[in-house]
N, C-alpha and C. Protein backbone atom coordinates (compact mmCIF):
# COMPACT_ATOMS: atom_id res chain seq x y z
N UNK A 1 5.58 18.52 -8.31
CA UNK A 1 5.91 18.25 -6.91
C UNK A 1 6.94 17.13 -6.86
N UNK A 2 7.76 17.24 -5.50
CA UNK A 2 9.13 16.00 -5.73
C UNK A 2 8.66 15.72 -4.05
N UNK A 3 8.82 14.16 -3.89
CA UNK A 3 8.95 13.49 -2.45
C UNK A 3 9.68 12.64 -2.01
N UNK A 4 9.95 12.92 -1.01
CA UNK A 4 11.18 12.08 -0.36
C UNK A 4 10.66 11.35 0.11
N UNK A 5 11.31 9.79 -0.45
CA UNK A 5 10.73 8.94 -0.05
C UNK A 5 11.94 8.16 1.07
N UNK A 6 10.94 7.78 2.21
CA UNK A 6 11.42 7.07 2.82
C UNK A 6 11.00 5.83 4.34
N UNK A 7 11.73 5.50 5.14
CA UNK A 7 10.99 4.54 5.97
C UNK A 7 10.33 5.33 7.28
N UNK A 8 9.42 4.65 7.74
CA UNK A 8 8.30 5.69 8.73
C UNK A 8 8.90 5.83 9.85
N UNK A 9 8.62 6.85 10.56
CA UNK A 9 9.27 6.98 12.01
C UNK A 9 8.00 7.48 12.32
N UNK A 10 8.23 7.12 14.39
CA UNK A 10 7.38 7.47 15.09
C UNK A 10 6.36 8.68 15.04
N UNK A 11 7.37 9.69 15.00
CA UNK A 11 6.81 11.05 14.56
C UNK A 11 5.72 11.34 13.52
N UNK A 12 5.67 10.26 12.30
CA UNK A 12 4.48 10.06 11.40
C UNK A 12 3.49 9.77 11.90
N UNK A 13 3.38 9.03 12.76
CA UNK A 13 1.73 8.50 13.02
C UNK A 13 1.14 9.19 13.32
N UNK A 14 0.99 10.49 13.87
CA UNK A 14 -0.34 10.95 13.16
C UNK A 14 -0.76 11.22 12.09
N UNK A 15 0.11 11.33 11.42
CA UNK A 15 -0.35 11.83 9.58
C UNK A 15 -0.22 10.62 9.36
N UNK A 16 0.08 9.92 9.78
CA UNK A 16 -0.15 8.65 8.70
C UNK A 16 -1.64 7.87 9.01
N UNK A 17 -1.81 8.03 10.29
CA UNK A 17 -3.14 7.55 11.19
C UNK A 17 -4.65 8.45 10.04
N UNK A 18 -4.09 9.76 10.18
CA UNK A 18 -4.83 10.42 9.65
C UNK A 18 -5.58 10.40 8.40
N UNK A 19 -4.04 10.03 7.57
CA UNK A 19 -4.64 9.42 6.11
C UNK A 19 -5.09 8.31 6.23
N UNK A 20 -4.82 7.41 6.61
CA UNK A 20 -5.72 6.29 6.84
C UNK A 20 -7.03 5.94 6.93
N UNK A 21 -7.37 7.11 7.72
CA UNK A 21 -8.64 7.52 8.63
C UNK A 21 -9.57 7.89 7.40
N UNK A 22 -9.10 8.88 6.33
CA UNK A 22 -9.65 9.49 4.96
C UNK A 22 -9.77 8.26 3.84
N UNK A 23 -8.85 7.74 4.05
CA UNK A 23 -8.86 6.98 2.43
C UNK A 23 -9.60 5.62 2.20
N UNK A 24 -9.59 4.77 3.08
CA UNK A 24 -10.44 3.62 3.17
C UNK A 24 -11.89 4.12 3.14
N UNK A 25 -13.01 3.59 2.35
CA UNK A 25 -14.41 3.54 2.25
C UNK A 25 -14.77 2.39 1.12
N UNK A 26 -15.50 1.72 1.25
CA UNK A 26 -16.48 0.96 0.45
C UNK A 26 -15.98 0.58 -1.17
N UNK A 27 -15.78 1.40 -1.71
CA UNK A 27 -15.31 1.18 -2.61
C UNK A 27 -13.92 0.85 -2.78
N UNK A 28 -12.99 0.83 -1.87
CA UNK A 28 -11.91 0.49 -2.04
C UNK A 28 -11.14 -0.33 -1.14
N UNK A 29 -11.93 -0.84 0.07
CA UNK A 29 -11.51 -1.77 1.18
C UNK A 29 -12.76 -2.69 1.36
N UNK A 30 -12.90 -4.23 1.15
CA UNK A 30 -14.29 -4.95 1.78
C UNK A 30 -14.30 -4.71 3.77
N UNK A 31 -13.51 -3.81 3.96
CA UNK A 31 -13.48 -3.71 5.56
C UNK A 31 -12.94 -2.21 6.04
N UNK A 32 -13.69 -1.14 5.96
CA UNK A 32 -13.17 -0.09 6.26
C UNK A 32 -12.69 0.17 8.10
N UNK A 33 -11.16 0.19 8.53
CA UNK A 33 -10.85 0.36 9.84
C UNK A 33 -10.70 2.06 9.71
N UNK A 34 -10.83 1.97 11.07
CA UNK A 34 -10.63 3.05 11.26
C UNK A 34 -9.59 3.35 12.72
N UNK A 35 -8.66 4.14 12.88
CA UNK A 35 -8.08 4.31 14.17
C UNK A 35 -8.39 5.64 15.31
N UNK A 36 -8.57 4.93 16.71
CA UNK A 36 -9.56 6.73 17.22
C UNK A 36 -8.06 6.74 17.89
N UNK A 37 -6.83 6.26 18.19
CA UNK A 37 -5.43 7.32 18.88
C UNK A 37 -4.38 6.78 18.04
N UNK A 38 -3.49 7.23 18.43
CA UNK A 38 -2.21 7.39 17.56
C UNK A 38 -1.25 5.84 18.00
N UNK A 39 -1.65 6.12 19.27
CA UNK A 39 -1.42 4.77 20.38
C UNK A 39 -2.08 3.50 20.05
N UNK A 40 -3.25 3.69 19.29
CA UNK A 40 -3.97 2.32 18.84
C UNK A 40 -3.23 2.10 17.43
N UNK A 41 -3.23 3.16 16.36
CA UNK A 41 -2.46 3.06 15.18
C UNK A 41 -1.16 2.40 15.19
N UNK A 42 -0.41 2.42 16.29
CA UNK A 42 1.19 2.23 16.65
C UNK A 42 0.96 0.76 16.91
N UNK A 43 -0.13 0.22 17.61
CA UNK A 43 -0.11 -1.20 17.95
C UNK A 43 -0.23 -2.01 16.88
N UNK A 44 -0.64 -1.46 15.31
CA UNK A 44 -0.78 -2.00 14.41
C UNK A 44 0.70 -2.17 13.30
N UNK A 45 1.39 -1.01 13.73
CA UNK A 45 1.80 -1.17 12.62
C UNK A 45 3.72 -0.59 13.24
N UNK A 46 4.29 -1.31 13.01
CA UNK A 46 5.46 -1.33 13.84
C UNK A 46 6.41 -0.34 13.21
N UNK A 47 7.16 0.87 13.42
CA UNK A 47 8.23 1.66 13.12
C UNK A 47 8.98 1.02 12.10
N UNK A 48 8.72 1.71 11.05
CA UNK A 48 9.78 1.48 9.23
C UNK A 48 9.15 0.13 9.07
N UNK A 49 7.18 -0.17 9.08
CA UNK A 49 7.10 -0.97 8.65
C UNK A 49 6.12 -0.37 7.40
N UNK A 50 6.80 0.69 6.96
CA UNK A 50 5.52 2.08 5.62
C UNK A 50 6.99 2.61 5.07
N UNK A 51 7.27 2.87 3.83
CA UNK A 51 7.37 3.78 3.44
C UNK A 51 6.44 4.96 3.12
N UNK A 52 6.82 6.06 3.34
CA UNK A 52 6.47 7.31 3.74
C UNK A 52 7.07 8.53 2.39
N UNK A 53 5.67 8.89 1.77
CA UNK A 53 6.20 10.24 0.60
C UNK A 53 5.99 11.40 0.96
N UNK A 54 7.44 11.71 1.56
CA UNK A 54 6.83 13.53 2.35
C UNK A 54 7.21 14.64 1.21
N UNK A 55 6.48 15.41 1.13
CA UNK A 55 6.46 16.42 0.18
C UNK A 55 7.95 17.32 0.43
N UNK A 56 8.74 17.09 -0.55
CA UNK A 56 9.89 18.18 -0.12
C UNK A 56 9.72 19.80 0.23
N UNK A 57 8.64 20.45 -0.13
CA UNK A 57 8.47 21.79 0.37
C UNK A 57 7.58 22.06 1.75
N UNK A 58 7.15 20.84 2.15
CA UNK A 58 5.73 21.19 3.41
C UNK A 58 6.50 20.39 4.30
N UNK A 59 6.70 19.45 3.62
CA UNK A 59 7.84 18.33 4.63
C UNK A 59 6.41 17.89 5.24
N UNK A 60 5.29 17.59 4.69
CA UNK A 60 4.17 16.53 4.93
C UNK A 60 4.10 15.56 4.46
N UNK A 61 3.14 14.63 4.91
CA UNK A 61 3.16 12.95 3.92
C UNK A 61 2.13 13.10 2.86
N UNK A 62 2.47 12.64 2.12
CA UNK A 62 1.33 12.33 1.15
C UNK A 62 0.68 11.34 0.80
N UNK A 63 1.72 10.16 1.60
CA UNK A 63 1.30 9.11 1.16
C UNK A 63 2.05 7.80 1.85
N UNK A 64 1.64 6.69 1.66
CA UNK A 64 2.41 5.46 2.80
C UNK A 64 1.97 4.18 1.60
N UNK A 65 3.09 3.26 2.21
CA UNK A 65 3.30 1.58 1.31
C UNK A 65 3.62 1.28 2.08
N UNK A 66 2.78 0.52 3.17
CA UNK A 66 2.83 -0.65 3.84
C UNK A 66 3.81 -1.78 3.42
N UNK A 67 4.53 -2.54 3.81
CA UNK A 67 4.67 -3.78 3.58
C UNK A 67 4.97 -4.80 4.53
N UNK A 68 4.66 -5.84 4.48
CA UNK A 68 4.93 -6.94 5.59
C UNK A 68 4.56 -8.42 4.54
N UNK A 69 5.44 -9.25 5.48
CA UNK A 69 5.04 -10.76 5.16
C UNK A 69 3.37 -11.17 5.14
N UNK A 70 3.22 -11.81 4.38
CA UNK A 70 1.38 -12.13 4.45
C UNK A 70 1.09 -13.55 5.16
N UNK A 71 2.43 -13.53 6.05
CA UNK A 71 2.10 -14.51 7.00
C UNK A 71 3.36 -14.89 8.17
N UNK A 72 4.05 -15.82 8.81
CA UNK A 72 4.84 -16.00 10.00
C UNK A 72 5.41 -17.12 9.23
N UNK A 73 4.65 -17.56 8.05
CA UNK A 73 5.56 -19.24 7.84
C UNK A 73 6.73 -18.73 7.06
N UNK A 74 7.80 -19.77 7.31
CA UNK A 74 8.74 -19.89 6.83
C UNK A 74 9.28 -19.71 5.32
N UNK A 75 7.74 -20.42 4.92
CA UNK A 75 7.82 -20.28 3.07
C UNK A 75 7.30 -19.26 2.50
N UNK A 76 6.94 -17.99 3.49
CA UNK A 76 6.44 -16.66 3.28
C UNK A 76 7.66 -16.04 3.21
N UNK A 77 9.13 -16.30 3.50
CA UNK A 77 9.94 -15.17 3.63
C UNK A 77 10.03 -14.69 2.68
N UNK A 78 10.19 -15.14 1.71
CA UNK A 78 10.57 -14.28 0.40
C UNK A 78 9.45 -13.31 -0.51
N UNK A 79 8.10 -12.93 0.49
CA UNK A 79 7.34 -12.10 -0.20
C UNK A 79 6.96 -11.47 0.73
N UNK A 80 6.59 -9.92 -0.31
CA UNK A 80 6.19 -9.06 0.91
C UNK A 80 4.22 -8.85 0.04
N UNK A 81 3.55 -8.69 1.33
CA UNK A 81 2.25 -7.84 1.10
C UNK A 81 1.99 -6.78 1.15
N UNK A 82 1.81 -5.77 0.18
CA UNK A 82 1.55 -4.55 0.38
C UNK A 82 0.69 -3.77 0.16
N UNK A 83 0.65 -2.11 0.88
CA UNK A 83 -1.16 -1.66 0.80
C UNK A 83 -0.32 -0.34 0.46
N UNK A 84 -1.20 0.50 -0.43
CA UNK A 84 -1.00 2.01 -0.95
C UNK A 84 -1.84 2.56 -0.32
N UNK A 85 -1.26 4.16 0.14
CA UNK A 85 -2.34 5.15 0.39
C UNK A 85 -2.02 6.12 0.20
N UNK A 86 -2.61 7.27 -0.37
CA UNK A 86 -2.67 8.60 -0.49
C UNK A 86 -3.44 9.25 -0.51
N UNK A 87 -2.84 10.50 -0.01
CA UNK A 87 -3.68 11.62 0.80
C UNK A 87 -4.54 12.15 -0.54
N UNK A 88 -5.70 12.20 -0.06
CA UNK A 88 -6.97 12.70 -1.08
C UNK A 88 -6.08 13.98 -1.82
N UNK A 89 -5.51 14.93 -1.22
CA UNK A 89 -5.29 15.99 -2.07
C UNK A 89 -3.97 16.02 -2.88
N UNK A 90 -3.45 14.73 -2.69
CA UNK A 90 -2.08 14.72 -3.34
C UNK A 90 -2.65 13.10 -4.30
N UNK A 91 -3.83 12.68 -4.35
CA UNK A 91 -4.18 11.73 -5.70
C UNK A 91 -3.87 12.30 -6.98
N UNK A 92 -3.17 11.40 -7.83
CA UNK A 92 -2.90 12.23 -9.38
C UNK A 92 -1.86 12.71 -9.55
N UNK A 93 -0.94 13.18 -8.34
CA UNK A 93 0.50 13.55 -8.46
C UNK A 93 1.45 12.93 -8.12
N UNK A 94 1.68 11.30 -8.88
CA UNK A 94 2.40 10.81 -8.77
C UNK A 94 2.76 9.96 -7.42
N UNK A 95 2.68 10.15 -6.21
CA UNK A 95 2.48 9.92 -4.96
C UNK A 95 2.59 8.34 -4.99
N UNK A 96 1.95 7.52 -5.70
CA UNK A 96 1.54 6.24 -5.64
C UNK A 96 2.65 5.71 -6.42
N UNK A 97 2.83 6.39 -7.95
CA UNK A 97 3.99 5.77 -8.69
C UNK A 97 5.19 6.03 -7.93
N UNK A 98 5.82 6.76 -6.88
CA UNK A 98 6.73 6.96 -6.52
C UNK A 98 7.35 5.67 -5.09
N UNK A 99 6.09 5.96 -4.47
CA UNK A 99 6.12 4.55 -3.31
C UNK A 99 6.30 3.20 -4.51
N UNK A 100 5.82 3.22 -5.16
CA UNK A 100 5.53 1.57 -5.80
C UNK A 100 7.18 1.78 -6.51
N UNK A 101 7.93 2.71 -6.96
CA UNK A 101 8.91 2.47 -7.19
C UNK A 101 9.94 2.44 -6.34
N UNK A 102 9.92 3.11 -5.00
CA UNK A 102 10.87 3.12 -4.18
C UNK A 102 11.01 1.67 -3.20
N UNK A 103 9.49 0.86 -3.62
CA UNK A 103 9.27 -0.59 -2.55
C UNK A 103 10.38 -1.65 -3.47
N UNK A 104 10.52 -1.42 -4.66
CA UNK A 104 11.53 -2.63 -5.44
C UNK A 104 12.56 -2.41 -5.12
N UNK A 105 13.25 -1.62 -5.12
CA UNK A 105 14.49 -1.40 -4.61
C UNK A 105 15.31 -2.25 -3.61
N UNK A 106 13.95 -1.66 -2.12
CA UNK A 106 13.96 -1.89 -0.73
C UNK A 106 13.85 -3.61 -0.67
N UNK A 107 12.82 -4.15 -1.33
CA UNK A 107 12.65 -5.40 -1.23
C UNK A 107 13.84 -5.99 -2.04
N UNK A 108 14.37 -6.10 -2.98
CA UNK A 108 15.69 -6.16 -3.77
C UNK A 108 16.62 -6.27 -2.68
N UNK A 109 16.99 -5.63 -2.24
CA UNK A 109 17.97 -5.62 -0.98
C UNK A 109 17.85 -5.73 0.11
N UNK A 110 15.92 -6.82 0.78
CA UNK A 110 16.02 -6.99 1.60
C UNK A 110 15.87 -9.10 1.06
N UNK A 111 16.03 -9.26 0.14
CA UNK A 111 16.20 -10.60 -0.24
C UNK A 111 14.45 -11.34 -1.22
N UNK A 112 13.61 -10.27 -0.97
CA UNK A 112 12.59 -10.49 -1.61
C UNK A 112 12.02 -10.64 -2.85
N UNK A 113 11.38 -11.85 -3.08
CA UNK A 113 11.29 -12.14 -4.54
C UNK A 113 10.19 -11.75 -5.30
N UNK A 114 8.64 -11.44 -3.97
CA UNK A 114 7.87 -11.04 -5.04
C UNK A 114 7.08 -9.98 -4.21
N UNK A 115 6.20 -8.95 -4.79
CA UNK A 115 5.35 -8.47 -3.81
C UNK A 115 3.86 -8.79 -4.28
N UNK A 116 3.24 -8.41 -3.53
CA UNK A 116 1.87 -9.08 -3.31
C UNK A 116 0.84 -7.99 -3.59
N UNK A 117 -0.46 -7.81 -3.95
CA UNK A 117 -1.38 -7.23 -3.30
C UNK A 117 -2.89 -7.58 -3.62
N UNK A 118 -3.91 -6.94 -3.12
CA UNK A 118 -5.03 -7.22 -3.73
C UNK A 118 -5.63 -5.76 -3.85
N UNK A 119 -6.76 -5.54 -4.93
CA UNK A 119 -7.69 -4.75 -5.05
C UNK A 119 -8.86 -4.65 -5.63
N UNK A 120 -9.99 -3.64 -5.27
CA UNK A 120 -10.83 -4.45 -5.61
C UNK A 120 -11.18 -3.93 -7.18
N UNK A 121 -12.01 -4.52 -7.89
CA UNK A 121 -12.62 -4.30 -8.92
C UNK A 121 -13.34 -3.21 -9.40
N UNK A 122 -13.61 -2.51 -8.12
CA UNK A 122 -14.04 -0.96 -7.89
C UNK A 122 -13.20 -0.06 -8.01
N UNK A 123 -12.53 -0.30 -7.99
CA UNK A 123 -11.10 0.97 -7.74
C UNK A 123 -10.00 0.79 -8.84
N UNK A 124 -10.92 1.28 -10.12
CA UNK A 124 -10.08 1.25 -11.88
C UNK A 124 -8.69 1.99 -11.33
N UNK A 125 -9.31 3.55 -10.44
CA UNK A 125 -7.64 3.88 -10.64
C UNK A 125 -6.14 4.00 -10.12
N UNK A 126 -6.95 2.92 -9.06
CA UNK A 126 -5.70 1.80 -8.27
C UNK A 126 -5.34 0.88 -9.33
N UNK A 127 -6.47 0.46 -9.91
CA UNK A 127 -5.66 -0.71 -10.48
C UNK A 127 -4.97 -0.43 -11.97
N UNK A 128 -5.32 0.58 -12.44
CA UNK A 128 -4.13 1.51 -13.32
C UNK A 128 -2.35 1.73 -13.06
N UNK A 129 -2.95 2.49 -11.76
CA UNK A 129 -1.65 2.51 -11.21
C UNK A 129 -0.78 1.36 -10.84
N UNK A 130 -1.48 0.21 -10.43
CA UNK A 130 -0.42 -0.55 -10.04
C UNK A 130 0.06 -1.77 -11.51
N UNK A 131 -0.70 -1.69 -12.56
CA UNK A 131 -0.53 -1.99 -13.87
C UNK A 131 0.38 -0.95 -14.79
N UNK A 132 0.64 0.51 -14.44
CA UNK A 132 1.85 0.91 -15.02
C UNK A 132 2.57 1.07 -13.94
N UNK A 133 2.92 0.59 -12.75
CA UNK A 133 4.15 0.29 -11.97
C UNK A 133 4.81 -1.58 -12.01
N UNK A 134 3.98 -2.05 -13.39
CA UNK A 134 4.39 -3.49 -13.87
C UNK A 134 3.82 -4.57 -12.68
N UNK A 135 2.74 -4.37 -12.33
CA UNK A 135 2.22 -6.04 -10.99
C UNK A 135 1.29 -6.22 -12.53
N UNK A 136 0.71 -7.74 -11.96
CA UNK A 136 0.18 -8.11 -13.17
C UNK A 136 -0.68 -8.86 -12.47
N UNK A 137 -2.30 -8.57 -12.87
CA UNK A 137 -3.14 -9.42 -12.21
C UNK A 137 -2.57 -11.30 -12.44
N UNK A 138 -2.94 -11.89 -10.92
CA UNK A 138 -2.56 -13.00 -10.82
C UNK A 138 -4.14 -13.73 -10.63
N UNK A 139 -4.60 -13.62 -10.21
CA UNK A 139 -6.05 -14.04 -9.61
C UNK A 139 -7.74 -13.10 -9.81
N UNK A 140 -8.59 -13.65 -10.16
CA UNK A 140 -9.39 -12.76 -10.08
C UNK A 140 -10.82 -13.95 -9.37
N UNK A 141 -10.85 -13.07 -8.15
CA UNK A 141 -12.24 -13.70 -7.65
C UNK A 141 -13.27 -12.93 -7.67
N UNK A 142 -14.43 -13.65 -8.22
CA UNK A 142 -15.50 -13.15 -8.85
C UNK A 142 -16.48 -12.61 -7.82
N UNK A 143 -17.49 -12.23 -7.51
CA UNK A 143 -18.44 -11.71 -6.39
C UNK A 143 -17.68 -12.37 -4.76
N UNK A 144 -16.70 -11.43 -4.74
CA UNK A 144 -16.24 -12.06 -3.80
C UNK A 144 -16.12 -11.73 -1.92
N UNK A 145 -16.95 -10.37 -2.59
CA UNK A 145 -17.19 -9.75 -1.53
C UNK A 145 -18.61 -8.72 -1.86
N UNK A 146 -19.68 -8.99 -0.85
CA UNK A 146 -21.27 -8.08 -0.66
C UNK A 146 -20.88 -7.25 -0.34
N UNK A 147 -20.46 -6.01 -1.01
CA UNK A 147 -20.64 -4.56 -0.78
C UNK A 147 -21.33 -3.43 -1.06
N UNK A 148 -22.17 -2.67 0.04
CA UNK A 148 -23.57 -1.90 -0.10
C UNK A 148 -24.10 -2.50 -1.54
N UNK A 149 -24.80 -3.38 -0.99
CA UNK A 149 -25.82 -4.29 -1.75
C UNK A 149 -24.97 -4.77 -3.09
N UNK A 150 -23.95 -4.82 -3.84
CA UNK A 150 -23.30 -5.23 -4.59
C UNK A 150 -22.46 -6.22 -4.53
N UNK A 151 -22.36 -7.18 -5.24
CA UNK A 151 -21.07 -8.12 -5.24
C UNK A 151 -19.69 -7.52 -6.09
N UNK A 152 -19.04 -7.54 -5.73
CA UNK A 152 -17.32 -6.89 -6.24
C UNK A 152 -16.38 -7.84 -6.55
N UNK A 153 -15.56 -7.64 -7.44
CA UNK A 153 -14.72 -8.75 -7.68
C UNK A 153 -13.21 -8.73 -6.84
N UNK A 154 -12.64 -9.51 -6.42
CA UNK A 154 -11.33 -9.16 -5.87
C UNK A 154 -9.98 -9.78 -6.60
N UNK A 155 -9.31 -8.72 -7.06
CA UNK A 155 -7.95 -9.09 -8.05
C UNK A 155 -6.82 -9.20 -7.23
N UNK A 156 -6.15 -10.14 -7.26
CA UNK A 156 -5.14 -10.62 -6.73
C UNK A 156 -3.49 -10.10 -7.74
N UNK A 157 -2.89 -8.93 -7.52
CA UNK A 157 -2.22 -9.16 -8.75
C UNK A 157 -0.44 -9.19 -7.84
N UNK A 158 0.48 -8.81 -8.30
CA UNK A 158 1.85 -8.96 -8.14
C UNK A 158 2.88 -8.25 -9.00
N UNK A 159 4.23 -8.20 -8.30
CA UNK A 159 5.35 -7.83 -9.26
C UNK A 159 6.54 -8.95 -8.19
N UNK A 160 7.44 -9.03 -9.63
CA UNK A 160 8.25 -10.25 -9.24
C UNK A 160 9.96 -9.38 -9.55
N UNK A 161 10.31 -9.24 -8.20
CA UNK A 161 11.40 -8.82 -8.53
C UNK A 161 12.85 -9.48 -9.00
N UNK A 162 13.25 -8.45 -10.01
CA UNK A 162 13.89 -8.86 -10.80
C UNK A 162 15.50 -9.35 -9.85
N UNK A 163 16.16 -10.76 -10.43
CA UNK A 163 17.24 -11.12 -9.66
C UNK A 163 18.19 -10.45 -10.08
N UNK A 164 19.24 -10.27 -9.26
CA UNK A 164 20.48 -9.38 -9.25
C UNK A 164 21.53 -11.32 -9.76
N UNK A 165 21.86 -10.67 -11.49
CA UNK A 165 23.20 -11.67 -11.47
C UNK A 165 24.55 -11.30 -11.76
């Protein structure tokens, strides 16, 4: 399968709402949201603030990379925070390695030096993936979150993009 990757438009949010709606549970968010309209989804998340992997033959999404500042201060500009998702039936086909390569680029040429993320300790094959797309655990907090009766660890890891000389 091949996807075109690119920045979100209006017209996505429902498929993007949708996957959303599927992919967060317990094991892979300490806070599962959920969105009930398309109109509540939109208040969250502002137009070309996702890249978007639409399948070149269905011309569906498969998948979204959030990114935004992980904060308003000043000494945040130069990093972005970001969240992966993909559609349950497109896990395994690349979907994830393709967003995580199309976000360096974008951040590269939007002046950004590092990206950010967290995950949890539950979710080996997130954190596979984002260890052969080169982030490198930075942090690891230990029982850091009570989930269905378990403590979980939360990994803090990163990729530092490379400077243009």
């Amino acid at each position: 399968m091949s996807w075109i990757i690119r920045l979100s438009k209006l017209s996505d949010y429902p498929e993007l709402m949708a996957i959303e709606n599927q992919i967060w549970h317990s094991g892979n968010t300490p806070s599962v949201t959920t969105y009930e309209t398309v109109e509540d989804y939109q208040k969250h998340f502002a137009v070309g603030s996702h890249l978007v992997a639409e399948d070149k033959e269905t011309q569906e999404i498969a998948g979204l990379l959030g990114f935004q500042k992980p904060s308003q201060l000043p000494a945040h500009q130069k990093i972005w925070s970001i969240d992966v998702g993909v559609h349950p039936s497109a896990q395994g086909k690349g979907v994830g390695t393709a967003l995580l390569a199309a976000i360096k680029p974008l951040a590269a040429e939007r002046g950004i030096h590092k990206l950010s993320l967290r995950v949890l300790a539950t979710n080996p094959n997130a954190l596979k993936l984002y260890q052969k797309s080169g982030f490198e655990i930075e942090g690891h907090l230990k029982d850091e979150f009570w989930i269905d009766g378990h403590f979980v660890d939360d990994l803090f890891m990163a990729y530092f993009i490379p400077e243009n000389k």
